[in-house]
PDB file of N, CA and C in Angstrom:
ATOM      1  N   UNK A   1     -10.844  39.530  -4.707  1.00  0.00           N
ATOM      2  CA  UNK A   1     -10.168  39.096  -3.505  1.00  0.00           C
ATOM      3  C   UNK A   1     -10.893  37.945  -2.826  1.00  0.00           C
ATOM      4  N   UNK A   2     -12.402  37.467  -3.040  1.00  0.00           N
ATOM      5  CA  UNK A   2     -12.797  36.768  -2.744  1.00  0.00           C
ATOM      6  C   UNK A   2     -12.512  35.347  -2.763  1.00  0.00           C
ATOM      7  N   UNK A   3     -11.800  35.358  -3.808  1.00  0.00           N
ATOM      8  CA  UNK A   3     -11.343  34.005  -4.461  1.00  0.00           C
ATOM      9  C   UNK A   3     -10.216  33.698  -3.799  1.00  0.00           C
ATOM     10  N   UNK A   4      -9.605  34.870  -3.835  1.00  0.00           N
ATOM     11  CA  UNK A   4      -8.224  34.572  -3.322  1.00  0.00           C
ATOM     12  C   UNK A   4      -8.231  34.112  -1.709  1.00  0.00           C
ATOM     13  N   UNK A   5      -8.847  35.119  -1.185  1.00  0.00           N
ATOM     14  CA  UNK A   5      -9.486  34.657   0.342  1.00  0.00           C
ATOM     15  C   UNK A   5      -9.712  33.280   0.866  1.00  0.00           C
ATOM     16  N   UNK A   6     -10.487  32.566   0.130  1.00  0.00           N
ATOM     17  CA  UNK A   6     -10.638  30.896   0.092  1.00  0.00           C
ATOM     18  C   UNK A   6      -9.924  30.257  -0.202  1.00  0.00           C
ATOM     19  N   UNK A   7      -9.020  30.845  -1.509  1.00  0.00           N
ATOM     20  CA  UNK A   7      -7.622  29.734  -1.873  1.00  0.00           C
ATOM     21  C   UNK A   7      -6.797  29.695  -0.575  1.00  0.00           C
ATOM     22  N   UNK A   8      -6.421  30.923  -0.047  1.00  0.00           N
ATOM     23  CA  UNK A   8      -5.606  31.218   1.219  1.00  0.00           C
ATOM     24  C   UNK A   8      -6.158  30.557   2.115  1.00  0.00           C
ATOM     25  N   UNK A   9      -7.507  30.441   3.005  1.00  0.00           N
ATOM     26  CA  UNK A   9      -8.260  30.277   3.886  1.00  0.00           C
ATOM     27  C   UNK A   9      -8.056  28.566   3.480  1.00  0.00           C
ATOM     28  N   UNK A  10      -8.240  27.750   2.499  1.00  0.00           N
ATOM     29  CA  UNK A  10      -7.878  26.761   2.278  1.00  0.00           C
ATOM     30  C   UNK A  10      -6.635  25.962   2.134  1.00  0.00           C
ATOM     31  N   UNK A  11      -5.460  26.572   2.138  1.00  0.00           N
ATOM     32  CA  UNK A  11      -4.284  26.347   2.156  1.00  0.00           C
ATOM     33  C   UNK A  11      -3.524  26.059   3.218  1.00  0.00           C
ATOM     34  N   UNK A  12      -4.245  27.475   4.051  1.00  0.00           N
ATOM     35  CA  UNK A  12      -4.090  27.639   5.445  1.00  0.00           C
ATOM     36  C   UNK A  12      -4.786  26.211   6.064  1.00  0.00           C
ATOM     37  N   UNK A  13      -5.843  25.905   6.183  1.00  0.00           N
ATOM     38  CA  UNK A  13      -6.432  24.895   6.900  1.00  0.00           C
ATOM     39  C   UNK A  13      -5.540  23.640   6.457  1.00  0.00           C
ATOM     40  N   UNK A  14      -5.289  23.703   5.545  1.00  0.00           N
ATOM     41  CA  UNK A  14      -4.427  22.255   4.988  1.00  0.00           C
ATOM     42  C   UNK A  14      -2.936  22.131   5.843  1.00  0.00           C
ATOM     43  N   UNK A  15      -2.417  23.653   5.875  1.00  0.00           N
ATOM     44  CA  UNK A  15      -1.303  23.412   6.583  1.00  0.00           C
ATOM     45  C   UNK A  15      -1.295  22.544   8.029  1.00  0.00           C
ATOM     46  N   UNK A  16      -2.655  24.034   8.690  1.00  0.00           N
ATOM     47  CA  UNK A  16      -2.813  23.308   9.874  1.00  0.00           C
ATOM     48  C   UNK A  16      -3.085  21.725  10.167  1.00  0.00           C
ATOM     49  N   UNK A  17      -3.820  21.103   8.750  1.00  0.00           N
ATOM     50  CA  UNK A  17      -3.948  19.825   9.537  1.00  0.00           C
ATOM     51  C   UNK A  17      -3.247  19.005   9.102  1.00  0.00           C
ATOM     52  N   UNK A  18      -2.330  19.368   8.670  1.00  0.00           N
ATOM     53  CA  UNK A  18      -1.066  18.558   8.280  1.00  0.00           C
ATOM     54  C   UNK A  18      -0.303  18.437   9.461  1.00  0.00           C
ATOM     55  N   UNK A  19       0.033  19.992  10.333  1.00  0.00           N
ATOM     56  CA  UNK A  19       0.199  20.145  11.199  1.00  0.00           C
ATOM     57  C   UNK A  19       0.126  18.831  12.800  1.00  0.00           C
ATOM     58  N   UNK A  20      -1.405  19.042  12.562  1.00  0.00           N
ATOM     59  CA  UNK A  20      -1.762  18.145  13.311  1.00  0.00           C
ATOM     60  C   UNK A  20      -1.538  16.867  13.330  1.00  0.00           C
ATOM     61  N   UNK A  21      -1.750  16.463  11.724  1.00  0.00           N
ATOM     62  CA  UNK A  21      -1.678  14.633  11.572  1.00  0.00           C
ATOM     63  C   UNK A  21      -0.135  14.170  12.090  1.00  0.00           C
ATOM     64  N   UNK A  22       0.768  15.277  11.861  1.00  0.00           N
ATOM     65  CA  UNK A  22       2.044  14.631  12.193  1.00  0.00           C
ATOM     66  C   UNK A  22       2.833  15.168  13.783  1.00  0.00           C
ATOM     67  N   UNK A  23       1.897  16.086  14.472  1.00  0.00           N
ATOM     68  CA  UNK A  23       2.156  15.452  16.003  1.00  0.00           C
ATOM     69  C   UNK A  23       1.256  14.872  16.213  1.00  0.00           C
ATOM     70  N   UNK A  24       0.237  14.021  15.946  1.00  0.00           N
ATOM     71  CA  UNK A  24      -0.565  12.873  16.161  1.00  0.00           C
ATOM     72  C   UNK A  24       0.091  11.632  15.551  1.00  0.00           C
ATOM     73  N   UNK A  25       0.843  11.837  14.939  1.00  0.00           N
ATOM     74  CA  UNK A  25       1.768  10.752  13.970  1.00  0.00           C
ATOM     75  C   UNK A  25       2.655  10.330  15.552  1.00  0.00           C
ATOM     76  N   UNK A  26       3.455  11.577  16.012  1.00  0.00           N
ATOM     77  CA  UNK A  26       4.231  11.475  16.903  1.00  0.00           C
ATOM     78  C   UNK A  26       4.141  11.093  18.166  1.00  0.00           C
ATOM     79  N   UNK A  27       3.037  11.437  18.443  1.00  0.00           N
ATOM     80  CA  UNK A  27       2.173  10.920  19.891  1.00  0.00           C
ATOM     81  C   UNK A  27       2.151   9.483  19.760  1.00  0.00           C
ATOM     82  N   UNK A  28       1.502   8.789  18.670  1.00  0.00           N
ATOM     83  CA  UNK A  28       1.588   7.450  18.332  1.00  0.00           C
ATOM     84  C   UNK A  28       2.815   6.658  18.341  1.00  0.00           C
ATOM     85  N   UNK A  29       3.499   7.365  17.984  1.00  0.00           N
ATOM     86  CA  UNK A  29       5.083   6.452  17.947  1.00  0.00           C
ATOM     87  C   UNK A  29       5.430   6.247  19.432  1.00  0.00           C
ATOM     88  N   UNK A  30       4.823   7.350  20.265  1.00  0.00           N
ATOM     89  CA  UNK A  30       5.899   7.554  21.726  1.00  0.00           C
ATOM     90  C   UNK A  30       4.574   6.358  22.352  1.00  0.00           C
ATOM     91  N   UNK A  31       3.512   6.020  21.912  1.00  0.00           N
ATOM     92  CA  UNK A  31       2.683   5.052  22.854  1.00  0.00           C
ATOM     93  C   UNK A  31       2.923   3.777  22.288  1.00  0.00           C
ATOM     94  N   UNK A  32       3.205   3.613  21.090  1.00  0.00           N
ATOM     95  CA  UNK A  32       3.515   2.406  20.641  1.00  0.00           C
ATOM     96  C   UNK A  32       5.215   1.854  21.213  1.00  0.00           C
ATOM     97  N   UNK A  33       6.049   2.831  21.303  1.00  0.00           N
ATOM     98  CA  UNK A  33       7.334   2.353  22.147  1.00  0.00           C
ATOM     99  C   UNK A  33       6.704   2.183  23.636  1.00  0.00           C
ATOM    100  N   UNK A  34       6.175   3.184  24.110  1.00  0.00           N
ATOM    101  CA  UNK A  34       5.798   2.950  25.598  1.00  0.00           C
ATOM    102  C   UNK A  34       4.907   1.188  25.666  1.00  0.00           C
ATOM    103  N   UNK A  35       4.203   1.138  25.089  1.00  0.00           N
ATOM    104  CA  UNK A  35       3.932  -0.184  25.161  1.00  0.00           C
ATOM    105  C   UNK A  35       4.493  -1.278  24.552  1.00  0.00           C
ATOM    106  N   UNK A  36       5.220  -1.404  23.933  1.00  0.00           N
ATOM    107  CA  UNK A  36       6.901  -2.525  23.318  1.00  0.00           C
ATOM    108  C   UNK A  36       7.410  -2.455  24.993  1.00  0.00           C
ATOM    109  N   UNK A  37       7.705  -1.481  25.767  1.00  0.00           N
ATOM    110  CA  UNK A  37       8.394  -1.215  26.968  1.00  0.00           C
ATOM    111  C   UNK A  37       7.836  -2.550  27.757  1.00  0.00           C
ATOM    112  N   UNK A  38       6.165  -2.083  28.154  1.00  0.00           N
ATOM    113  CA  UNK A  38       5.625  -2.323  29.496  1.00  0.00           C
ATOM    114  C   UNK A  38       5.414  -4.220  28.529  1.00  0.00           C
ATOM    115  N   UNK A  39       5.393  -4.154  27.798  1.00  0.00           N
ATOM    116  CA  UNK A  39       5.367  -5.760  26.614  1.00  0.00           C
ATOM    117  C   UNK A  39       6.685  -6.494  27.792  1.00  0.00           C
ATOM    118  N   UNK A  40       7.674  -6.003  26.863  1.00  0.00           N
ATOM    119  CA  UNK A  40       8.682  -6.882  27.628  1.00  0.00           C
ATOM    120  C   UNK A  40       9.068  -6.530  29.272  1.00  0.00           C
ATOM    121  N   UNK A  41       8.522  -5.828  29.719  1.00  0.00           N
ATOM    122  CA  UNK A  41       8.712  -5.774  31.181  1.00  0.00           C
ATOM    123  C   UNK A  41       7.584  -6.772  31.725  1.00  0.00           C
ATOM    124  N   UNK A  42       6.109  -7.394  31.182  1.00  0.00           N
ATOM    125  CA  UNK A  42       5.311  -7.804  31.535  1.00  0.00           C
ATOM    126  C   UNK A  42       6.198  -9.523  31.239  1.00  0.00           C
ATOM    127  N   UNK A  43       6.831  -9.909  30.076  1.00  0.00           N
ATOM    128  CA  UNK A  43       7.191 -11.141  29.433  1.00  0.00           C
ATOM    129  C   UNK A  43       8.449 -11.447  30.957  1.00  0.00           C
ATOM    130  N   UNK A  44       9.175 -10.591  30.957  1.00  0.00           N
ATOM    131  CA  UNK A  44       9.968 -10.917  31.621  1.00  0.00           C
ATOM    132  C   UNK A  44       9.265 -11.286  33.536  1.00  0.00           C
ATOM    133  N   UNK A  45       8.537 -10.548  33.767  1.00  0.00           N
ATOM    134  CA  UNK A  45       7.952 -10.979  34.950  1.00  0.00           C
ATOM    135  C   UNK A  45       7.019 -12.228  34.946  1.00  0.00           C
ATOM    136  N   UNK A  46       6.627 -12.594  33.827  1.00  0.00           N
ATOM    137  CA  UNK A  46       5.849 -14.010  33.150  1.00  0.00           C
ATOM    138  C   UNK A  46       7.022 -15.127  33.561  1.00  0.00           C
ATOM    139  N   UNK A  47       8.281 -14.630  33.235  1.00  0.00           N
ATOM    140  CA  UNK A  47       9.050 -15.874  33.213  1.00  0.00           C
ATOM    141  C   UNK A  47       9.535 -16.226  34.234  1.00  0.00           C
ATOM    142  N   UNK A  48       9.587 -14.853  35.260  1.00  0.00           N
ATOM    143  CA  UNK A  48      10.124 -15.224  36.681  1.00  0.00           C
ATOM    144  C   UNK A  48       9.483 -15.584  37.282  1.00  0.00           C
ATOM    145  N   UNK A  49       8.101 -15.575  37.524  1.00  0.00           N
ATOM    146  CA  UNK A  49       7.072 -16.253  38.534  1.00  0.00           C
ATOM    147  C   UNK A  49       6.607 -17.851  37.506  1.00  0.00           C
ATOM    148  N   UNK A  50       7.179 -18.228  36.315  1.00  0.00           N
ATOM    149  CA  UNK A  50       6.732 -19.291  36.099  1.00  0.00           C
ATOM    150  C   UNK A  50       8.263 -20.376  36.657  1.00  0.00           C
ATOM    151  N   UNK A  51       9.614 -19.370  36.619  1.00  0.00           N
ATOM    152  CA  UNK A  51      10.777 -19.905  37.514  1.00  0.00           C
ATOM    153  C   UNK A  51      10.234 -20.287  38.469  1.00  0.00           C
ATOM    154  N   UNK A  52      10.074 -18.922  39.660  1.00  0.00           N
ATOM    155  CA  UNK A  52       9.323 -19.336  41.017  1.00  0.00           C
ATOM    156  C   UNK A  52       8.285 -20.187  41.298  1.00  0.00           C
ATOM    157  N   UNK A  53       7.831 -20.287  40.501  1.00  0.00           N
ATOM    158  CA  UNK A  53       6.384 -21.286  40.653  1.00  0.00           C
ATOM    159  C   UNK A  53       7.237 -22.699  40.526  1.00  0.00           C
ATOM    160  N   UNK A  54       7.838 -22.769  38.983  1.00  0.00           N
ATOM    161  CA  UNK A  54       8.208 -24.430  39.398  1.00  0.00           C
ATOM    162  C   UNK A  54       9.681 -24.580  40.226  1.00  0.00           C
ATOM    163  N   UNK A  55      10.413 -23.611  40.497  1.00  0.00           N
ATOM    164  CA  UNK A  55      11.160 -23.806  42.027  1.00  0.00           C
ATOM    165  C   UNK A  55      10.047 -24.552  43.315  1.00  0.00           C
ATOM    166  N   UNK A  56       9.018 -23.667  43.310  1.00  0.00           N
ATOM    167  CA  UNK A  56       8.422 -24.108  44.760  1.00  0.00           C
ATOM    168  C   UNK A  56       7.514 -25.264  44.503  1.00  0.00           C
ATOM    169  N   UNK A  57       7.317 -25.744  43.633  1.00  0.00           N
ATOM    170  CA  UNK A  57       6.907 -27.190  43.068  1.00  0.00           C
ATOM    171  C   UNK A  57       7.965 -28.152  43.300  1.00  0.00           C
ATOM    172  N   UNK A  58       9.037 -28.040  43.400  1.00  0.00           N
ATOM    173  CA  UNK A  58      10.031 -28.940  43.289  1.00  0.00           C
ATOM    174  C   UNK A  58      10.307 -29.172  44.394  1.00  0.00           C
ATOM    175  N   UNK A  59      10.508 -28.077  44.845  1.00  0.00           N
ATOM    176  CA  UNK A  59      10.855 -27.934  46.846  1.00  0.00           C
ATOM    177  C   UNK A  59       9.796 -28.572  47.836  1.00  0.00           C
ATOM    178  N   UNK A  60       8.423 -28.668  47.420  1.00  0.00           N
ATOM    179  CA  UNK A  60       7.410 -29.248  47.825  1.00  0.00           C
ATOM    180  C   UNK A  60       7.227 -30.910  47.347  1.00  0.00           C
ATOM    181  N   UNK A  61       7.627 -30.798  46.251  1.00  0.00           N
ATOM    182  CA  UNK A  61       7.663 -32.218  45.823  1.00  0.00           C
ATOM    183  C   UNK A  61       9.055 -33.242  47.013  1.00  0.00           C
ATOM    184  N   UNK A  62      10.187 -32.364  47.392  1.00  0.00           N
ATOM    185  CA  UNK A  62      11.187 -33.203  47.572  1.00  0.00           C
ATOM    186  C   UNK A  62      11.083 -33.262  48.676  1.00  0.00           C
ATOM    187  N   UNK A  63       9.987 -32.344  49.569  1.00  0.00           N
ATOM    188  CA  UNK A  63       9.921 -32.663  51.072  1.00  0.00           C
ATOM    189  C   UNK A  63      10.486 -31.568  52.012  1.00  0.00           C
ATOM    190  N   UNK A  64       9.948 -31.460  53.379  1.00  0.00           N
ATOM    191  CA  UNK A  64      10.822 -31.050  54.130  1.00  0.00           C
ATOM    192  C   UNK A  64      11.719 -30.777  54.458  1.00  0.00           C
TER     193      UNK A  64
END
């Protein structure tokens, strides 16, 4: 039974970290979308303050 004990005891551990690698697989996917997210929420606020910026360049340039 000894043998068998370790084959089991080893099988078992394999499950578990199979287990593991693939909600760690999953965790990864949900941070890699979460940051694609805050990516284009950051690009898009890049483009509006480089709007605003050369709006108020222009408005300053043309005067009072």
């Amino acid at each position: 039974m000894g043998v068998t004990d370790r084959v089991w005891g080893a099988l078992t551990s394999m499950i578990k970290l199979e287990d593991k690698v693939n909600r760690q697989s999953e965790a990864m996917k949900l941070q890699q979308q979460k940051i694609e997210d805050l990516t284009g929420r950051v690009i898009r606020l890049e483009a509006q303050i480089e709007l605003l910026t050369g709006a108020a360049m222009i408005k300053r340039l043309k005067g009072p």
